[in-house]
C-alpha atoms as a PDB file:
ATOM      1  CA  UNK A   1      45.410 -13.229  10.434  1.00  0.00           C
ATOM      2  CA  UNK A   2      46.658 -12.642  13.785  1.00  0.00           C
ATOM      3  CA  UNK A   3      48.200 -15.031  16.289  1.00  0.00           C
ATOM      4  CA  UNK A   4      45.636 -14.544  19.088  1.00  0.00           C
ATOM      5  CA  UNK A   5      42.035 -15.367  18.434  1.00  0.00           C
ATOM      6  CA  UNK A   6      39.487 -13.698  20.411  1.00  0.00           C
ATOM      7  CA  UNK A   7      37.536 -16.672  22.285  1.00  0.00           C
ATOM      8  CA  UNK A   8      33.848 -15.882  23.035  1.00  0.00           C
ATOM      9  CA  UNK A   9      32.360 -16.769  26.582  1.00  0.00           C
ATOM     10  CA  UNK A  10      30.318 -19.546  26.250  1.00  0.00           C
ATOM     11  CA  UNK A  11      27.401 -17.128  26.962  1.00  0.00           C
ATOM     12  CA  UNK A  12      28.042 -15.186  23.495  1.00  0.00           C
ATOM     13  CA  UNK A  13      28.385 -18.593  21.284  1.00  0.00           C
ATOM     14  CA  UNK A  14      24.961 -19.836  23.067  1.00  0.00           C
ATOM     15  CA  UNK A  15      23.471 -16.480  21.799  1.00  0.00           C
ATOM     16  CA  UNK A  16      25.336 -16.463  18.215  1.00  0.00           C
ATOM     17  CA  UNK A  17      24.011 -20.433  17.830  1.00  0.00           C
ATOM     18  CA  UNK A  18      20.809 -19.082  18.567  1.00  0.00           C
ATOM     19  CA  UNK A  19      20.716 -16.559  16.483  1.00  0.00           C
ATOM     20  CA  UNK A  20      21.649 -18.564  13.368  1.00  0.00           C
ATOM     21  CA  UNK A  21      18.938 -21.186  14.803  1.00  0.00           C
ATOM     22  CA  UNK A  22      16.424 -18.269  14.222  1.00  0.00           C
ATOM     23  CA  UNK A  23      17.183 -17.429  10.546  1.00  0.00           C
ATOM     24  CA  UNK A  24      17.235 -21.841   9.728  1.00  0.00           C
ATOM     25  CA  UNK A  25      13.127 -21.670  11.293  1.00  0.00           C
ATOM     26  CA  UNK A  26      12.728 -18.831   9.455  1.00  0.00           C
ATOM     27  CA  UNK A  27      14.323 -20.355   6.150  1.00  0.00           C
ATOM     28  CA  UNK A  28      12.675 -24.176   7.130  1.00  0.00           C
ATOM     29  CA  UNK A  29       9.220 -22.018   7.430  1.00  0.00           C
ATOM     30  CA  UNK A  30       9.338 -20.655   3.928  1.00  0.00           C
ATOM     31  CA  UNK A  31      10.170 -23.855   2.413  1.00  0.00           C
ATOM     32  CA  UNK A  32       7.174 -25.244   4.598  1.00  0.00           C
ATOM     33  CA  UNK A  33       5.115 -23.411   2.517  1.00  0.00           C
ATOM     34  CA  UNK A  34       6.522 -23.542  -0.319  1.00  0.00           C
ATOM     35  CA  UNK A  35       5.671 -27.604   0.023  1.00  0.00           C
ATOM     36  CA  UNK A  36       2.579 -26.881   1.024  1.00  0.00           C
ATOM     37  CA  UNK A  37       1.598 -24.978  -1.998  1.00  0.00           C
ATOM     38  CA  UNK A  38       2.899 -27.963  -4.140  1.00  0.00           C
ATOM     39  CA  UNK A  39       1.062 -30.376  -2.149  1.00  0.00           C
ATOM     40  CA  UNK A  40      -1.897 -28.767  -2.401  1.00  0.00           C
ATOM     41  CA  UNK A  41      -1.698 -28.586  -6.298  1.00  0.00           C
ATOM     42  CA  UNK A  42      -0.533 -32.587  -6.399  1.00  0.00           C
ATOM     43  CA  UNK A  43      -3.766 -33.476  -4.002  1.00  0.00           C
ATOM     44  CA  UNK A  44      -6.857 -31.307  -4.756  1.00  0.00           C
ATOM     45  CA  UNK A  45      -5.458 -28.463  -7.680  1.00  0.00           C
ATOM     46  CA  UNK A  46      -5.224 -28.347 -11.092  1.00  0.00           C
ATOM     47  CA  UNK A  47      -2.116 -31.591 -11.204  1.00  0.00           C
ATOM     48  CA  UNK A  48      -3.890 -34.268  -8.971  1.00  0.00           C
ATOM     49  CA  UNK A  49      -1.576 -36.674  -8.894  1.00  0.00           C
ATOM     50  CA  UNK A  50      -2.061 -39.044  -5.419  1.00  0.00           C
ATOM     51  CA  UNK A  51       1.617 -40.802  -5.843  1.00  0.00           C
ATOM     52  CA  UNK A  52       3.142 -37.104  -5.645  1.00  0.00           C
ATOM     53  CA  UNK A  53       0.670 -35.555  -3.223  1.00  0.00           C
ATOM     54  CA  UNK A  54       1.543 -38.746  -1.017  1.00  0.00           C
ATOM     55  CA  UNK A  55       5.180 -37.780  -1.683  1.00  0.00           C
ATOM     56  CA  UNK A  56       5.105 -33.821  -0.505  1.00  0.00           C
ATOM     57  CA  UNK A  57       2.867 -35.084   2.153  1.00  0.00           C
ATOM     58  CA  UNK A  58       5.576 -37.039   3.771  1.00  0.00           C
ATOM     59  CA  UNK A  59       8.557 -33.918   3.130  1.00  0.00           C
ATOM     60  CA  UNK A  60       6.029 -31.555   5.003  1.00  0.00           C
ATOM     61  CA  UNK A  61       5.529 -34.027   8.016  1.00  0.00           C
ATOM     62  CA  UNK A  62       9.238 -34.163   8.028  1.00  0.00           C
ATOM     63  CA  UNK A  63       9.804 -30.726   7.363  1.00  0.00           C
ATOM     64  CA  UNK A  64       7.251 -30.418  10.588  1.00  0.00           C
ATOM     65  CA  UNK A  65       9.150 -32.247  12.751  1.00  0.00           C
ATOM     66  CA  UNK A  66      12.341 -30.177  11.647  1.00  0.00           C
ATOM     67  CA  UNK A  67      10.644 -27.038  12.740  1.00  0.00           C
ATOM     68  CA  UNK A  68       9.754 -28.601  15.831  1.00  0.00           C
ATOM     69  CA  UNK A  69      12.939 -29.578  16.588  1.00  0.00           C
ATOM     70  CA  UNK A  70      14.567 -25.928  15.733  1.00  0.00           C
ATOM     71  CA  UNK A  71      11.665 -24.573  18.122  1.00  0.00           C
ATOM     72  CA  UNK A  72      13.101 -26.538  20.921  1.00  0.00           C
ATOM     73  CA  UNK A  73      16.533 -26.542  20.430  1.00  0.00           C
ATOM     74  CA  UNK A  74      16.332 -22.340  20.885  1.00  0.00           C
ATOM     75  CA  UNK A  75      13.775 -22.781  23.495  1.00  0.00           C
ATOM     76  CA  UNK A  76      16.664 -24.727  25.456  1.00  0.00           C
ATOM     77  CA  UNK A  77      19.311 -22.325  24.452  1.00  0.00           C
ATOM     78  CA  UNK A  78      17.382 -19.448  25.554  1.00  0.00           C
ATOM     79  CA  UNK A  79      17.305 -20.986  28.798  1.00  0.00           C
ATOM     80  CA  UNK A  80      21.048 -21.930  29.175  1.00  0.00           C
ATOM     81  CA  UNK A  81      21.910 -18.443  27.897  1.00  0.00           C
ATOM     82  CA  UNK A  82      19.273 -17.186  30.939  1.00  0.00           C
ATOM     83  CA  UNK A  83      21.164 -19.281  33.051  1.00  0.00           C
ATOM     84  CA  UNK A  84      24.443 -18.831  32.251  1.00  0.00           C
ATOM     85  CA  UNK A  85      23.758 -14.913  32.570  1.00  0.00           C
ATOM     86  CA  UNK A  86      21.980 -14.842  36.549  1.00  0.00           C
ATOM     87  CA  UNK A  87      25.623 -17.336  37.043  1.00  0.00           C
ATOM     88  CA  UNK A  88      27.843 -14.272  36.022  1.00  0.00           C
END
């Protein structure tokens, strides 16, 4: 390891957090479905089951709100990284 580190501009980490904010929605989408699929099979499929469907029900409304939240949060960053760009 050397003894200088290469500091990014705060321009590049707003684009690298981004970027890794991307792939988590993409990764929190999947397993949106994936508790959709098991909520679906706890509520009307083949292993009704209310206590469980109830269960899933709540993980996807948080699992939502998680999405949301990702949305935003790169929505914003996009914008500072916009910003930070006309600046330099």
């Amino acid at each position: 390891m050397s003894d200088t580190e290469t500091v990014k501009s705060k321009t590049d980490y707003l684009r690298d957090v981004t970027s890794q904010l991307k792939e988590m929605r993409h990764y929190a989408q999947t397993n949106t479905e994936t508790l959709s699929s098991h909520w679906l099979a706890f509520d009307a499929g083949e292993y009704k089951d209310k206590e469980n469907a109830e269960r899933f029900d709540v993980l996807l409304n948080k699992q939502g709100k998680l999405l949301d939240d990702i949305d935003q949060a790169i929505q914003d960053l996009e914008i500072a990284v916009n910003h930070a760009e006309q600046e330099s």
